[in-house]
Each structure stands twice: as C-alpha cells, then as structure tokens.
Protein backbone atom coordinates (compact mmCIF):
# COMPACT_ATOMS: atom_id res chain seq x y z
CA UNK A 1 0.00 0.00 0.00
CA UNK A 2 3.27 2.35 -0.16
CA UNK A 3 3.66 2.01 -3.77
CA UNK A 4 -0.15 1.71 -4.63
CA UNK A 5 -0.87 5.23 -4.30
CA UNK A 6 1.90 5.85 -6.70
CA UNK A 7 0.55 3.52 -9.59
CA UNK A 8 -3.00 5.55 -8.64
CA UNK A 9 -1.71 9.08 -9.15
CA UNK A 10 -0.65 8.04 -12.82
CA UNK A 11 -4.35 6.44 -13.00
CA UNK A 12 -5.68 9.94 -12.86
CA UNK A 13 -3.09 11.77 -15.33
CA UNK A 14 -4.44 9.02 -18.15
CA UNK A 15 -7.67 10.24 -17.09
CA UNK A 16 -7.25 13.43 -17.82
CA UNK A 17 -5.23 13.01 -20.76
CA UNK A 18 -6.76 9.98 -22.36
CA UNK A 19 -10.23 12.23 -22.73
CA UNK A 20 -12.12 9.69 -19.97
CA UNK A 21 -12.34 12.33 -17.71
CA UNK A 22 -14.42 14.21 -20.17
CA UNK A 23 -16.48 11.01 -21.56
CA UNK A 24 -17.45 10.06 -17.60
CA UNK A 25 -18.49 14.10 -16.56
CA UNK A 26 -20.47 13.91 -20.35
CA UNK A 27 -22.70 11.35 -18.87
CA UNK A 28 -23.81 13.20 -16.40
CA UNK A 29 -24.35 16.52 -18.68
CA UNK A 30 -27.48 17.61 -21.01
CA UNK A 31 -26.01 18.60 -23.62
CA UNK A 32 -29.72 19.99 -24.96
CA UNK A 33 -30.39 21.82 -22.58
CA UNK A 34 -26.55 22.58 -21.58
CA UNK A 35 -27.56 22.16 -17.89
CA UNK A 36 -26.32 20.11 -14.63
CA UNK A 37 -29.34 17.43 -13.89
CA UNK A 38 -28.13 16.33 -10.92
CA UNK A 39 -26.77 19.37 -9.26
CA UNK A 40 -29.38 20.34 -7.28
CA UNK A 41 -31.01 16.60 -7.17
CA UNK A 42 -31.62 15.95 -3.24
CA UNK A 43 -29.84 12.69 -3.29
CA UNK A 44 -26.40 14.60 -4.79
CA UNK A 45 -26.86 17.53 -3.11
CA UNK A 46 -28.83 17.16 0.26
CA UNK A 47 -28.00 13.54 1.13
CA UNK A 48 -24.12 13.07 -0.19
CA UNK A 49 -22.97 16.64 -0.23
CA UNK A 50 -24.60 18.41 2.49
CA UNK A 51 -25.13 15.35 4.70
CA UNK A 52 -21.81 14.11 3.62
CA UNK A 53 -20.24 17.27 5.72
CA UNK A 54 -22.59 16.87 8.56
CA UNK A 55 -21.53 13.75 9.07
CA UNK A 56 -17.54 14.37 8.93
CA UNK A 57 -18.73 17.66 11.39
CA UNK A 58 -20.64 15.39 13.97
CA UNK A 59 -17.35 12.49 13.76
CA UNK A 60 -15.36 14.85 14.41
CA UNK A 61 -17.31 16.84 17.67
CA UNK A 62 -17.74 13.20 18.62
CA UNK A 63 -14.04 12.31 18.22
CA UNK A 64 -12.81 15.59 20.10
CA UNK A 65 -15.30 14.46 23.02
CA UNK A 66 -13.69 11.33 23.44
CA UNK A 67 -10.03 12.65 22.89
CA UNK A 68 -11.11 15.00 26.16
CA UNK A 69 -13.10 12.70 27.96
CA UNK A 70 -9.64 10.81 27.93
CA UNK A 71 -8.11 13.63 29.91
CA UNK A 72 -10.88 13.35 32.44
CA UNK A 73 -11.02 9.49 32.85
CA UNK A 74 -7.47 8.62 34.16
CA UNK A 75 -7.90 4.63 33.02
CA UNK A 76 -8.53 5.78 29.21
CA UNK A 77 -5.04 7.36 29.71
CA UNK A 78 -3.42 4.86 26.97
CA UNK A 79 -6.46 6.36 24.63
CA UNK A 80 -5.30 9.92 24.18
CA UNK A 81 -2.23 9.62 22.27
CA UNK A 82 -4.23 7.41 19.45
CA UNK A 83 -7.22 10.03 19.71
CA UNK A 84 -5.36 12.90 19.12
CA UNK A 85 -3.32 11.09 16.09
CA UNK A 86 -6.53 10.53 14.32
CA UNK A 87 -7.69 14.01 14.40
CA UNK A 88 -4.68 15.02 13.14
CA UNK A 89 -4.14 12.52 10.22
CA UNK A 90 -7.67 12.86 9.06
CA UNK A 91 -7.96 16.57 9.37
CA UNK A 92 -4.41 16.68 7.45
CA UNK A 93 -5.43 15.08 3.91
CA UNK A 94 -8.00 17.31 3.57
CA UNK A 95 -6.32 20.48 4.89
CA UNK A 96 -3.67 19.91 2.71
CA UNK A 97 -5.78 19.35 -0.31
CA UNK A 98 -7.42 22.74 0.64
CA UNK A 99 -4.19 24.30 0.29
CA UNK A 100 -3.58 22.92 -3.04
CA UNK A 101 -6.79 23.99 -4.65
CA UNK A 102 -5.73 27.59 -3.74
CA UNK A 103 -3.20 27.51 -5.57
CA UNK A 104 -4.08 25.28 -9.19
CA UNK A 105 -5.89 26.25 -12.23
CA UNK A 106 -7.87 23.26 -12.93
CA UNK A 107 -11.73 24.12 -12.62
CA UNK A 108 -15.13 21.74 -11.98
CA UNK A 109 -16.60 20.81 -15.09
CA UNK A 110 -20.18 22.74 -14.83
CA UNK A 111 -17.05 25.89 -15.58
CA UNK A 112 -15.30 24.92 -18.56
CA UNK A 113 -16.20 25.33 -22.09
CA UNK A 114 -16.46 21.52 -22.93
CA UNK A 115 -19.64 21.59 -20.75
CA UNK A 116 -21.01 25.32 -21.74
CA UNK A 117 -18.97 27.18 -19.16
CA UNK A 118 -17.02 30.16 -19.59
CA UNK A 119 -13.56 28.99 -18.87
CA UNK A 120 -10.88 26.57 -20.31
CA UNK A 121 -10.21 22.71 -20.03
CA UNK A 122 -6.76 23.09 -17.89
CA UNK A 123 -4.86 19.28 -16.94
CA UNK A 124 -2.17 19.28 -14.78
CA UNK A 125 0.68 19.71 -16.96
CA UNK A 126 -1.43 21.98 -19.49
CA UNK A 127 0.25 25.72 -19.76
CA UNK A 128 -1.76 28.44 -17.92
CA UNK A 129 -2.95 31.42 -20.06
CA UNK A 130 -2.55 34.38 -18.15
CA UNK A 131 -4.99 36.22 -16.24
CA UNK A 132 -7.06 33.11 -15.78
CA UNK A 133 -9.02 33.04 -12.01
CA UNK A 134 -7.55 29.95 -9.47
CA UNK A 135 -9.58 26.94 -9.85
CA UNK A 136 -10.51 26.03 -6.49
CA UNK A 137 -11.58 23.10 -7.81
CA UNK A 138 -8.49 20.35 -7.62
CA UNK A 139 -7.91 18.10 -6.05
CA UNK A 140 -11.34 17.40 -4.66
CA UNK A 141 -12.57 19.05 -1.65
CA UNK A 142 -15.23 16.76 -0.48
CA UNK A 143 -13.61 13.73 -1.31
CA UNK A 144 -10.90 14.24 0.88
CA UNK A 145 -13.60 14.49 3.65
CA UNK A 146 -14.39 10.68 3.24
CA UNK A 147 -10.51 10.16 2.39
CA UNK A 148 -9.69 11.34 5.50
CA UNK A 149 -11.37 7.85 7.36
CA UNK A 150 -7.87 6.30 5.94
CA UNK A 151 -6.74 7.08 9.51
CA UNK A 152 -8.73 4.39 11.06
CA UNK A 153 -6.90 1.76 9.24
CA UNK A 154 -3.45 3.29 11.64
CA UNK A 155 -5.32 3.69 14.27
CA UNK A 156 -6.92 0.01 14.73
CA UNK A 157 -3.29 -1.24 13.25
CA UNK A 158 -1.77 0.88 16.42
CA UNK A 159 -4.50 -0.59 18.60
CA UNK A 160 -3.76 -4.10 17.57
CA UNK A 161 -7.49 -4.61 16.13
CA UNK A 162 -7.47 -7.63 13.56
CA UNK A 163 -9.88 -5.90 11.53
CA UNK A 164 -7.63 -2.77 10.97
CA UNK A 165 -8.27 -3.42 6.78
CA UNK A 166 -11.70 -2.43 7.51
CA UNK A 167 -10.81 1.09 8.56
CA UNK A 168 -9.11 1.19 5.28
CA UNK A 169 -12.73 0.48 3.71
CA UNK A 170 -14.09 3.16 5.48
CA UNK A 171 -12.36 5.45 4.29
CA UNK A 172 -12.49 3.99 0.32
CA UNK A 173 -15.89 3.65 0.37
CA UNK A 174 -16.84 7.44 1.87
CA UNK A 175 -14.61 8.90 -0.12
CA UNK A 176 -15.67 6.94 -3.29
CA UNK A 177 -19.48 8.05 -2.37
CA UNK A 178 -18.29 11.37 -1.73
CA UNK A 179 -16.67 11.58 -4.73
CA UNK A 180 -19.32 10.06 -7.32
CA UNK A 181 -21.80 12.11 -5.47
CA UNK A 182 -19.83 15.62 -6.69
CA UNK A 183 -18.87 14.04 -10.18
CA UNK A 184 -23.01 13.69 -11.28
CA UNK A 185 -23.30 16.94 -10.07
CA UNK A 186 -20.39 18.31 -12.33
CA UNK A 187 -18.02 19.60 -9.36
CA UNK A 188 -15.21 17.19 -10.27
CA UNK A 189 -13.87 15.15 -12.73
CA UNK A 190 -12.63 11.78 -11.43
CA UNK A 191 -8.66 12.39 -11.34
CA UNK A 192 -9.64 15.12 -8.61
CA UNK A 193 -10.89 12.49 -6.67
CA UNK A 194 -7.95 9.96 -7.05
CA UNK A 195 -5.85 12.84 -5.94
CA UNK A 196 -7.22 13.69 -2.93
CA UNK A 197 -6.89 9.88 -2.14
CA UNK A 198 -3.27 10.03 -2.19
CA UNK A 199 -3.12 12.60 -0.53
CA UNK A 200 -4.76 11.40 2.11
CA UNK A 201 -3.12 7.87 2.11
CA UNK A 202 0.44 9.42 2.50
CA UNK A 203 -0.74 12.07 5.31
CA UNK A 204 -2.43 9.51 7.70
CA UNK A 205 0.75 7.22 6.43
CA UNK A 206 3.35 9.90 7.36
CA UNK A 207 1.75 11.30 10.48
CA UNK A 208 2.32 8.17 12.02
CA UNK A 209 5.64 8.10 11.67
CA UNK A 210 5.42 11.37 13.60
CA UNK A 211 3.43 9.98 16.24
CA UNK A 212 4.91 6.24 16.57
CA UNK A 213 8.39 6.19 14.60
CA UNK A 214 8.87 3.02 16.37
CA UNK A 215 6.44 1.03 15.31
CA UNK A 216 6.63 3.13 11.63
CA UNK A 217 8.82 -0.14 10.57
CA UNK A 218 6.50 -2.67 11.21
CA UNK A 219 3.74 -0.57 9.63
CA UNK A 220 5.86 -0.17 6.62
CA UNK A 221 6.42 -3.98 5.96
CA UNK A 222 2.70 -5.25 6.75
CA UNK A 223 1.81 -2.48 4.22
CA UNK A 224 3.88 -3.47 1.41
CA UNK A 225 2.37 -7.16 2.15
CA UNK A 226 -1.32 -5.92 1.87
C-alpha cells in the first residue's frame, strides 16, 4: 500500500489526458439543454454533499469528546495519544488538499467550455494562459472528507485490532461516495478524486511516523504485504 498510491496518481493523469475524464463528466451533462441534472437533485446535493459534511462535522465533535473525555477518565489514559493522532491525520489530507486547490488552475466541469462554461479545459501539466481566475476546484474538496477515514486503518493497526483493513474500507468507500456524489453533479472530474486519495493515504501514512516512529517499521512492511 506504499507504492499503490503511486501507480494511482498516474491512473488519474491518463484520465485526464486519455479524454475519460471528459467522456465520464459527459454522462452526467445535457447537452440539450446545456444544464447540470443532478446538481441540485436531493440525493447529490442534500443527502451526499450536504449530509456528507454533517456527518464528517458530527465524527469529528464526537471524536474531540472522546479525545477529552480521555483527559478526564485517568484509566482511558493509553487512549489519548491514538485520539489525538486521528484528528490530526484525518484533518491533514483534507487540509492539505485545501491548500492545493488555492493555488491550481484546474476548474469543476459545470465551468469549462467543454460543458457550456465560460472557462478553459486546464490538466495538470497543461500551460496556464494568463490572467485566468484559481480553480478552487483540484484536487477534490469533499472527497478528501471521506478520504480522510484512511486514519482508522493506523489507528486500529496501532490498537492491535485484527480488523484494521476495515478502517481502510471506510475510508475507500466514503470517499468513493463522496466523490461520485460531486462528479453527477459536475463539481469534479474523477482524477480530482484519485488525488485527494493520495493525498490522504500518505498524510495519515506519514503522520504516524510522527506519532509512533517506532512502530513506523513494522507498519511499513505489513503495508507493502497488503
């Protein structure tokens, strides 16, 4: 799972360059009526987007309850340093990704041309014209929010739980939901998505070498074996 991510990040550049990126958002688009069905649809929007962040909102109020309520109850002591590790790794992928779309030129499909929009079809390695607006829109915001569960699989490896692969699931399968959810809509293509995955792979990977660069090693070999 070290060298995974890698093969995935060159996934989402033939996305973008093969044209698939383009054929999977056209799916989603009318072109007769040059509009968005799904954008406003109550499953995309109310139930995946908007109840999407609730839910990352209410984990996390929950999380920070137990991370203090480990402070108050002396025999959870052994609790808080795992606690506060997963706030950290899963608030870093997507903090990190928020960053990046700051700074890129690569916009959501309901704004480019292609798709009746007013701006350009910008890749990753494509040249920038000048005086063209940031993107905001790469990698993918609300991905990263279901991303971000990746920390659960270092957190029940840390905690010696045999079923630490299923934290990994947790986190593929919200941020795959997440994601698919934004792509009908038109918000993002799906080599945003696959970026914010790495992203979030290597920060909860990374942070716990931070927080246990002991037992980093060990981590490091059963993932290369998964």
């Amino acid at each position: 799972m070290t060298v995974l991510p890698v093969s995935i990040l060159a996934v989402a550049i033939i996305l973008e360059y093969s044209g698939l990126d383009i054929w999977w958002e056209s799916i989603f688009f009318d072109a007769s009526s040059s509009s968005w069905p799904y954008r406003d649809q109550w499953l995309f929007e109310k139930v995946i987007h908007e109840g999407g962040r609730f839910f990352n909102i209410l984990t996390a109020g929950i999380w920070v309850m137990g991370f203090v309520a480990a402070f108050l109850h002396k025999p959870s002591k052994k609790y808080r340093r795992p606690l506060l590790y997963f706030l950290i790794a899963a608030a870093a992928g997507p903090v990190i990704v928020g960053i990046i779309k700051q700074t890129t030129h690569i916009y959501t499909p309901w704004d480019i041309i292609p798709f009746s929009g007013s701006l350009p079809y910008i890749r990753l390695f494509d040249p920038v014209p000048n005086g063209l607006p940031v993107g905001q829109a790469f990698p993918a915001g609300h991905a990263s929010g279901g991303y971000a569960f990746f920390s659960l699989y270092f957190l029940f490896y840390h905690l010696g739980f045999p079923p630490k692969k299923y934290g990994l699931a947790v986190g593929l399968f919200l941020g795959t939901i997440y994601g698919f959810g934004q792509q009908a809509r038109g918000a993002h293509f799906p080599s945003h998505d696959l970026f914010s995955l790495v992203i979030c792979w290597y920060s909860a990977f990374f942070i716990y070498y931070l927080f246990y660069p002991k037992q980093w090693r060990g981590l490091f070999n059963d993932s290369c074996n998964f």
